[in-house]
Structure formats: C-alpha cells, structure tokens
N, C-alpha and C. Protein backbone atom coordinates (compact mmCIF):
# COMPACT_ATOMS: atom_id res chain seq x y z
N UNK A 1 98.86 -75.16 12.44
CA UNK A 1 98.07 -75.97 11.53
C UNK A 1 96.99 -75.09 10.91
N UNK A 2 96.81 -75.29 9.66
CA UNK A 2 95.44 -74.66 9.08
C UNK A 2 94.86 -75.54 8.44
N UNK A 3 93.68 -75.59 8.85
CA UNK A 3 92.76 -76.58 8.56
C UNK A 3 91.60 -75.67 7.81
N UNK A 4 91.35 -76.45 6.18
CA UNK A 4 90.59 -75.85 5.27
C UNK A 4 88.98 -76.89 5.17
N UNK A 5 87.86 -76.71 5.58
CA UNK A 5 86.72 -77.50 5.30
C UNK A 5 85.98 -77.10 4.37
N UNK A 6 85.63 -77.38 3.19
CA UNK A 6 85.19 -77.51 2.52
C UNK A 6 83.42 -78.15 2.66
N UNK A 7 82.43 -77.79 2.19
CA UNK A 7 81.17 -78.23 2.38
C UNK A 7 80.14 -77.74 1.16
N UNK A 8 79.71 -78.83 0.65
CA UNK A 8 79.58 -79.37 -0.59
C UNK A 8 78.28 -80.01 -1.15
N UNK A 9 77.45 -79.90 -2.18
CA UNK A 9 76.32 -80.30 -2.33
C UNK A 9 76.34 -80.85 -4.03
N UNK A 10 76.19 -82.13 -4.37
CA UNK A 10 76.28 -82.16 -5.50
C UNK A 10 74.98 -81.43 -6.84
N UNK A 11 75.15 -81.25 -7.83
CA UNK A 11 74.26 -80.63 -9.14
C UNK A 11 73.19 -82.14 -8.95
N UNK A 12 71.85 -81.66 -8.65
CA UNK A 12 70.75 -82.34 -9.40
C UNK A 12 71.12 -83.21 -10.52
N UNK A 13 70.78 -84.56 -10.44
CA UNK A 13 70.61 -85.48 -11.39
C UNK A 13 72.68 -86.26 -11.29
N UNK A 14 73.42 -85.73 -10.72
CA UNK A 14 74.52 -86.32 -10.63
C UNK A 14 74.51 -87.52 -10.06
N UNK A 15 74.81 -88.37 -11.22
CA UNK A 15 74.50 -89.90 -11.03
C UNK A 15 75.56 -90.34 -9.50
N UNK A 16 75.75 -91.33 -9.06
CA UNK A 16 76.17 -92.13 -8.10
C UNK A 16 77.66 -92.55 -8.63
N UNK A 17 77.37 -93.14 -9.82
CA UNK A 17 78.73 -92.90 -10.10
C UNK A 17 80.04 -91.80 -10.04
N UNK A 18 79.09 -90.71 -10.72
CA UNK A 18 80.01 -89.47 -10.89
C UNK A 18 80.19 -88.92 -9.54
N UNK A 19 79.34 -89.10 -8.52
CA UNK A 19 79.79 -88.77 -7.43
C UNK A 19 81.26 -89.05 -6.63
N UNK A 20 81.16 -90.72 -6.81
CA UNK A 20 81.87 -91.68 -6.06
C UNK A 20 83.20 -91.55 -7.14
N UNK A 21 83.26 -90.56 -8.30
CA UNK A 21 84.74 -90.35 -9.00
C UNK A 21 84.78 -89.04 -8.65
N UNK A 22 84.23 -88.15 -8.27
CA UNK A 22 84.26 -86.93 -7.74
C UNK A 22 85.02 -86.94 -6.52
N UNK A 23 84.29 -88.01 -5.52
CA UNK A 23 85.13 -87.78 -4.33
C UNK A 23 86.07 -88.56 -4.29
N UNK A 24 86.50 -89.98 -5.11
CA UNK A 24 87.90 -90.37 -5.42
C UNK A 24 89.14 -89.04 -5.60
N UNK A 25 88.59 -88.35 -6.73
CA UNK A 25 89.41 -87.24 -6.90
C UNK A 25 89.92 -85.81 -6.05
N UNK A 26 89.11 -86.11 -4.90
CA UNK A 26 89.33 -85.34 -3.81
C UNK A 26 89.87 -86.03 -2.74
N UNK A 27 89.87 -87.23 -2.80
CA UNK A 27 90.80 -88.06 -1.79
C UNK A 27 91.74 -88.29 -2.00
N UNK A 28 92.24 -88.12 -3.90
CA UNK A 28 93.47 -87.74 -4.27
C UNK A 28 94.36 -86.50 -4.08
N UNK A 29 93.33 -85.53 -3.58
CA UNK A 29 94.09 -84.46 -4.04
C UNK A 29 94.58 -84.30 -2.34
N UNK A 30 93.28 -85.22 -1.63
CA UNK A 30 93.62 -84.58 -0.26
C UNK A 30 95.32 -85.51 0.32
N UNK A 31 95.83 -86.45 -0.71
CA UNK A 31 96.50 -87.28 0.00
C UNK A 31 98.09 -86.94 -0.49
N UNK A 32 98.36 -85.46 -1.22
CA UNK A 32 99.25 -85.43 -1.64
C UNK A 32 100.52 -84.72 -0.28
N UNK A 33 101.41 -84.56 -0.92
CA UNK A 33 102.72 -84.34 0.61
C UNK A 33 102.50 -83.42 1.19
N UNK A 34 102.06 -82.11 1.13
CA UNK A 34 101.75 -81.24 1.57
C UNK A 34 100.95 -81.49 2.55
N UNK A 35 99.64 -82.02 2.77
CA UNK A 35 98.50 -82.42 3.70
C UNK A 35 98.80 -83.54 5.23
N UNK A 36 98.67 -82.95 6.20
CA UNK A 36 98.97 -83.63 7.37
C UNK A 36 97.82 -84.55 7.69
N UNK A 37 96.75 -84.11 7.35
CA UNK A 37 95.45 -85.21 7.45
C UNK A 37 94.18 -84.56 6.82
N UNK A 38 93.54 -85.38 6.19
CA UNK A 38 92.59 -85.18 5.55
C UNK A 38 91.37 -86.37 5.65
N UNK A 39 89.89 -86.01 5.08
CA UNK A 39 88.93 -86.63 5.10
C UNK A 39 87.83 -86.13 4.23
N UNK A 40 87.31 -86.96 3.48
CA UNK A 40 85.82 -86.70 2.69
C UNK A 40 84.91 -87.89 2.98
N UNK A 41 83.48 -87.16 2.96
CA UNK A 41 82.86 -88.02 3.34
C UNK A 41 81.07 -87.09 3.41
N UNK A 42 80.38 -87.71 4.05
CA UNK A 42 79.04 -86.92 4.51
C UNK A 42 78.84 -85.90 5.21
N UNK A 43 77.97 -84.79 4.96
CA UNK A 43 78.18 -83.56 6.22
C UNK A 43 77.31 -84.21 7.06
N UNK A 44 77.21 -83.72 8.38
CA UNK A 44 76.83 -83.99 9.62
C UNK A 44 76.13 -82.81 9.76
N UNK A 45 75.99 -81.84 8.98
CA UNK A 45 75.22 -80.47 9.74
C UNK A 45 74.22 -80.31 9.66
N UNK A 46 73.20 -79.58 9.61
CA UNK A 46 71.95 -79.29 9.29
C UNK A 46 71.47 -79.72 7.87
N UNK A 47 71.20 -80.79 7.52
CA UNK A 47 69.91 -80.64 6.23
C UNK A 47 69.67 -79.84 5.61
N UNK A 48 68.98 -78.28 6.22
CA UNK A 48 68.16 -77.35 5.77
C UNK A 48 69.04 -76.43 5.09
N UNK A 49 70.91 -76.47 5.73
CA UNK A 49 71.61 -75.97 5.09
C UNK A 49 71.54 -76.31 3.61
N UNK A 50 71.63 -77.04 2.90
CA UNK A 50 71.53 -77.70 2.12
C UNK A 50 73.06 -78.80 1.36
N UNK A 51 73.98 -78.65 2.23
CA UNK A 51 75.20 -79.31 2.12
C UNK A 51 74.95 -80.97 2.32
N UNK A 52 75.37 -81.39 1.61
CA UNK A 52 75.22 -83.50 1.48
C UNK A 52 76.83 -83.28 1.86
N UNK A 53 78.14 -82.98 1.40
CA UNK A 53 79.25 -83.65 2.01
C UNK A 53 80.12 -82.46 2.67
N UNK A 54 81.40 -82.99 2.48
CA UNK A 54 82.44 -81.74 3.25
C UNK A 54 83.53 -82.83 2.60
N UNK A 55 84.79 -81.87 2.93
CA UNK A 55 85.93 -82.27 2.54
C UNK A 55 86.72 -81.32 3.97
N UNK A 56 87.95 -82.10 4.25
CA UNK A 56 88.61 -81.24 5.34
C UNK A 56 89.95 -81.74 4.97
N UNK A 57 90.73 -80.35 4.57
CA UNK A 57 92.52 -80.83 4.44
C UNK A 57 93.23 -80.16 5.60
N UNK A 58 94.11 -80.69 6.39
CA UNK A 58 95.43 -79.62 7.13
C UNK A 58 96.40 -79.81 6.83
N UNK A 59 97.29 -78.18 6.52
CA UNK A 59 98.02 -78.46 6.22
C UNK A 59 99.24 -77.67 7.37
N UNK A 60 100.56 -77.78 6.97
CA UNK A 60 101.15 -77.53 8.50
C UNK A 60 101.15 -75.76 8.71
N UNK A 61 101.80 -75.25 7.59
CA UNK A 61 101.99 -73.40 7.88
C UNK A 61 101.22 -72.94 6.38
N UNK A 62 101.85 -71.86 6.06
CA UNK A 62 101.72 -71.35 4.83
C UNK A 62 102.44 -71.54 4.06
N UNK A 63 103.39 -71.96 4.28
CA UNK A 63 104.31 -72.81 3.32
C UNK A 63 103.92 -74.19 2.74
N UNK A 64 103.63 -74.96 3.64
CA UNK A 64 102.89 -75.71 2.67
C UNK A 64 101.21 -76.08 2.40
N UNK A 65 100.81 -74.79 2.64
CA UNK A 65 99.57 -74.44 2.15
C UNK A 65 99.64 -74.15 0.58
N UNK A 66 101.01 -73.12 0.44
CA UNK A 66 101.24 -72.94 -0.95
C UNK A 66 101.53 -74.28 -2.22
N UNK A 67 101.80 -75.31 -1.02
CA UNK A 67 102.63 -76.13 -2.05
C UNK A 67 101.25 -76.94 -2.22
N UNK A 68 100.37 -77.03 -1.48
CA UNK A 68 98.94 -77.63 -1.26
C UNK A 68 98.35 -76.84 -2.51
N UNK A 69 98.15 -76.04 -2.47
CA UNK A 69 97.09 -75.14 -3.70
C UNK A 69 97.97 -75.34 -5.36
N UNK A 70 98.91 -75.45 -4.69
CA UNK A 70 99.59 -75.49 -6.61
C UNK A 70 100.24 -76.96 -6.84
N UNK A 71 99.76 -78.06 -5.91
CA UNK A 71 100.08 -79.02 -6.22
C UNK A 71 99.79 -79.67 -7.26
N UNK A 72 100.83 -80.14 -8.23
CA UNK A 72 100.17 -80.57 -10.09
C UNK A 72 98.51 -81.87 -9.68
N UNK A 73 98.70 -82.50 -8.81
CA UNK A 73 97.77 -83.77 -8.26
C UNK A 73 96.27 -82.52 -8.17
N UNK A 74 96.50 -81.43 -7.15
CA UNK A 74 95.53 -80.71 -6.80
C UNK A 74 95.19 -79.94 -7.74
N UNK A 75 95.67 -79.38 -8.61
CA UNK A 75 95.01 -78.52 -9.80
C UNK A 75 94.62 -79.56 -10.99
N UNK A 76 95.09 -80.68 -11.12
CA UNK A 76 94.46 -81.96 -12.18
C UNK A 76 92.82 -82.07 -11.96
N UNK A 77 92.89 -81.80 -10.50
CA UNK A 77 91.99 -82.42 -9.93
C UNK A 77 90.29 -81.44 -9.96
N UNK A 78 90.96 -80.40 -9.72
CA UNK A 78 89.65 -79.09 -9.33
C UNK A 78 88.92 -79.09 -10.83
N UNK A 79 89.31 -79.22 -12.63
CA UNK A 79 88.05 -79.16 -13.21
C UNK A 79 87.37 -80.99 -13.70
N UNK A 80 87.42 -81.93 -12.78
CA UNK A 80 86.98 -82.91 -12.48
C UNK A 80 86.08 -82.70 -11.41
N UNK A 81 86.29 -82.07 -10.78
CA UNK A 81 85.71 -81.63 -8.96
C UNK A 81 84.41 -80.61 -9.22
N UNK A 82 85.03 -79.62 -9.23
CA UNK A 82 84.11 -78.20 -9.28
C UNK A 82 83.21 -77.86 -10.39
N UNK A 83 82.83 -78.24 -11.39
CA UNK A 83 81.90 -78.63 -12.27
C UNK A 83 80.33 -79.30 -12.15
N UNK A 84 80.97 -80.25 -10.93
CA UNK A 84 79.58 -81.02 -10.36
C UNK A 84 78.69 -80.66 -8.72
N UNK A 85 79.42 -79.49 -8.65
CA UNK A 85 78.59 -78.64 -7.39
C UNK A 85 77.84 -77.74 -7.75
N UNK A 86 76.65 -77.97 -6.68
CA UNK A 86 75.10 -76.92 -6.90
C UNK A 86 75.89 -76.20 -5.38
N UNK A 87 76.65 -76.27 -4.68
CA UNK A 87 76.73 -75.16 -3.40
C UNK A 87 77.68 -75.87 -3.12
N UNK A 88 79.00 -74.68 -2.76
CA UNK A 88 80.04 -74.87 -2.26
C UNK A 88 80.27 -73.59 -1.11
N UNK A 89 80.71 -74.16 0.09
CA UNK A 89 81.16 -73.21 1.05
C UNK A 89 82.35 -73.71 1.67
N UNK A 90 83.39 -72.74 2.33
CA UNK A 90 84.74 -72.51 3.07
C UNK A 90 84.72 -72.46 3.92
N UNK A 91 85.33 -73.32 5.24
CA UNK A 91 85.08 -72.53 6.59
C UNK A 91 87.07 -73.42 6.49
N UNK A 92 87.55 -71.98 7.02
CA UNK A 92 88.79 -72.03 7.56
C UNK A 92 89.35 -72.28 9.26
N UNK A 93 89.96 -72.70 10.01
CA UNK A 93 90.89 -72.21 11.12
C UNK A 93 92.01 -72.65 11.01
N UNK A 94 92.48 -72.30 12.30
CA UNK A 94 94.24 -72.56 12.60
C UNK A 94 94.81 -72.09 14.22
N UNK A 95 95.37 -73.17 14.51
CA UNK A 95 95.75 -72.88 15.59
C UNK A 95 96.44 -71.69 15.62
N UNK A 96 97.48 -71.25 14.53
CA UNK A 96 98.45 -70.01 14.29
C UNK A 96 97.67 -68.90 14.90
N UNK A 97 98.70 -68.33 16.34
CA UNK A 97 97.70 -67.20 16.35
C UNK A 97 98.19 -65.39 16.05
N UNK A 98 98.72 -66.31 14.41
CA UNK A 98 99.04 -64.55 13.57
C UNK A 98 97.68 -63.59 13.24
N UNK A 99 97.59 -63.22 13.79
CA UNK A 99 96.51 -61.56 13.56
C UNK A 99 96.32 -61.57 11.72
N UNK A 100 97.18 -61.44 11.64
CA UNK A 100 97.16 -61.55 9.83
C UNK A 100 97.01 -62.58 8.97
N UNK A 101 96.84 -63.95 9.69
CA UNK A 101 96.80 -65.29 8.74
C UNK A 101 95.79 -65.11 7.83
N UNK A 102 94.57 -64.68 8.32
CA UNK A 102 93.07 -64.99 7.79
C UNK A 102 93.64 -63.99 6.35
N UNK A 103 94.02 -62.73 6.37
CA UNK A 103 94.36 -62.03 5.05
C UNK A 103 95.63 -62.71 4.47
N UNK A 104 96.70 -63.46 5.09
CA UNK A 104 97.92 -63.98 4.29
C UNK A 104 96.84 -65.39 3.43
N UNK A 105 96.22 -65.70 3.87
CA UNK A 105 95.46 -67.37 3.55
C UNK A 105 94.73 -66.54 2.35
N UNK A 106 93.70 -65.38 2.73
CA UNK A 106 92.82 -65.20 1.35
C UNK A 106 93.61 -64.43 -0.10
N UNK A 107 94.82 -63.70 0.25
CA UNK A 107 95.99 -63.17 -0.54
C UNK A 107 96.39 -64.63 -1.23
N UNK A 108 96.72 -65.69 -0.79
CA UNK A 108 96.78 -66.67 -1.45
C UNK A 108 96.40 -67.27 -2.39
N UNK A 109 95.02 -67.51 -2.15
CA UNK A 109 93.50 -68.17 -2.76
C UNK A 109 93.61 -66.94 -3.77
N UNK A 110 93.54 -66.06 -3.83
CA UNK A 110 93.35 -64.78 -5.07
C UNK A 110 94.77 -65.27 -5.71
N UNK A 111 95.63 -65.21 -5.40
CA UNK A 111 97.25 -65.50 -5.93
C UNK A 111 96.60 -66.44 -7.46
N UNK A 112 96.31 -68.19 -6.78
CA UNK A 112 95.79 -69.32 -7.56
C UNK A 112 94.95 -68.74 -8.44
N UNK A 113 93.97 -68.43 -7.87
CA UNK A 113 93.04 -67.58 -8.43
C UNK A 113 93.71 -66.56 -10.04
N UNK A 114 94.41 -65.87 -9.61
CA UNK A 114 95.06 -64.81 -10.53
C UNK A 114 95.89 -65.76 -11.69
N UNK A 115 96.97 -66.60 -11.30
CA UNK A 115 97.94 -67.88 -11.64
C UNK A 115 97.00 -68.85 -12.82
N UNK A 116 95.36 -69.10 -12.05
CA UNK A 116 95.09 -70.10 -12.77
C UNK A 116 93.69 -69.58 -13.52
N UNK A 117 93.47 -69.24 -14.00
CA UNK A 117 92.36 -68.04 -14.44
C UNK A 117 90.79 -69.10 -14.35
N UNK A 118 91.10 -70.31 -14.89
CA UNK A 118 90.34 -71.38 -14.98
C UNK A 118 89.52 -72.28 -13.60
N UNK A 119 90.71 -71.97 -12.72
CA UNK A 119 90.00 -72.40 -11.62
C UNK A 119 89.06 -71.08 -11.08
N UNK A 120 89.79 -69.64 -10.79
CA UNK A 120 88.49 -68.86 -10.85
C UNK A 120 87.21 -69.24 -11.61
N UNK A 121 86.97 -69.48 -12.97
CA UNK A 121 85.63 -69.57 -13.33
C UNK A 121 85.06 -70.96 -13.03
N UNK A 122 85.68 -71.50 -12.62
CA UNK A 122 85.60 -72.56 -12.49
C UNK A 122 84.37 -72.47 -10.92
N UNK A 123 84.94 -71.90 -10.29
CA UNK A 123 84.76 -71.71 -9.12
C UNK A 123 83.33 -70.67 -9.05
N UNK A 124 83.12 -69.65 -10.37
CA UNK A 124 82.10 -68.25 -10.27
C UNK A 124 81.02 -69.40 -11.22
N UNK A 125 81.54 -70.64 -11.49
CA UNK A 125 80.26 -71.17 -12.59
C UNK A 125 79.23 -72.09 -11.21
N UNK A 126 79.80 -72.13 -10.09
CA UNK A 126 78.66 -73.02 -8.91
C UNK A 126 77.99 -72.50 -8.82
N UNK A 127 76.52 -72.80 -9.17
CA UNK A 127 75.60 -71.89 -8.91
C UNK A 127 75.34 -71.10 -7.46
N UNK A 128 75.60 -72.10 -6.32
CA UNK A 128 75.50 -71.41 -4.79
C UNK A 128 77.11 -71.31 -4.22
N UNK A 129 77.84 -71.09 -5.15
CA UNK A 129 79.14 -71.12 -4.34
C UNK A 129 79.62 -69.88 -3.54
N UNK A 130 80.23 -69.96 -2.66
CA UNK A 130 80.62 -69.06 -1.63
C UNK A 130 81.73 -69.10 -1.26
N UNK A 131 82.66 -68.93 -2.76
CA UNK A 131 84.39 -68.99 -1.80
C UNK A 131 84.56 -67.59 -3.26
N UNK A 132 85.11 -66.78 -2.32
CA UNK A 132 85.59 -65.16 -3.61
C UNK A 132 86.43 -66.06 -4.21
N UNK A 133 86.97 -65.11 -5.69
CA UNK A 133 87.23 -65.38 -6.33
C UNK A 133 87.95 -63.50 -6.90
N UNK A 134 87.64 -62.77 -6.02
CA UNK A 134 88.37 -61.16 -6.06
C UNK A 134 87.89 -60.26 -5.10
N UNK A 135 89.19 -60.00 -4.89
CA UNK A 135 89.14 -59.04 -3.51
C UNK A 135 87.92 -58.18 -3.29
C-alpha cells in the first residue's frame, strides 16, 4: 500500500464556499478506481505549523498509483484544487518494503510533472508549497 497525505492551508480571504468546492473536488478525485481509501477533512497537527486540512489517498502498488496520478477525474481536478493554497506539503509511506520505492514514487511525480507542464506550475505558483516539481 502507498499511502499519499497531503496537508494543506487555504489562500487568505478564500471564502467558505470556495473552500467546501475545493474539497468536494478532492473527494472526487480521491474516490476514483484506483484509490483503496481515502479522506479529507481538518488537520489535527500543530496550529503553529500552519496547515488547516490534509487530504490522504491509498493506493494499492505502483501500478495503480500511475493510474491514480493520470486519472482524467484527477487531473480535471488539480487546476480547481491547487490555485487556492497558501501551503502545501507531502508526507508519503508504504508498507512496500522496496529500498527503491521512495525514488520509483518521486520518478513518477516528475513523469506527471514532465506529461503535464501545467500541473508543475501549477504546483511552483503556492506560495509555501513543498512538493518538487524537478529533480
């Protein structure tokens, strides 16, 4: 299993509304075939971090991790999503205990990255974001 968490702070002045279609659109993306279980909702961590939510998808191998990242539902979805974050951070695991997952998983993310040029900037326009975007 690899389990991707996501942790998330919305842009100043983002109304209540746009929130609550923000994270509709991530409960869409989290509910497509690829995903064994998913959840969005409030972070639980520190305050001072400055994170308000999280998002958490698993998915089963790298196989359908791939089908997870290029899913048409999941790429509809990211310039609806990623536009309205002041700080975005990644925290990955996985039970898999390949020595090499952590570089097969970020070879990936650069792959999309490379594939979708848009979600990169997409991704370098958060002001506090913290997921690369090149090796």
């Amino acid at each position: 299993m690899i389990v991707n968490i996501l942790r998330f702070s919305f842009k100043d002045g983002t109304s209540e509304e746009k929130k609550a279609e923000v994270l509709t659109a991530m409960r869409r993306t989290a509910s497509v075939e690829s995903v064994s279980f998913a959840t969005v909702g409030q972070d639980l961590g520190d305050p001072a971090e400055g994170y308000t939510h999280a998002f958490c998808a698993a998915v089963e191998d790298l196989a359908a991790l791939e089908r997870y990242m290029h899913d048409p539902v999941h790429l509809a979805g990211d310039p609806g999503i990623l536009p309205h974050f002041e700080r975005l951070s990644a925290v990955r695991l996985s039970d898999d205990p390949d020595g090499e997952l952590r570089d097969k998983v970020t070879a990936m993310h650069l792959r999309k990255v490379a594939t979708h040029p848009e979600y990169g900037r997409l991704l370098d326009e958060i002001p506090n974001g913290r997921i690369p975007t090149r090796a």
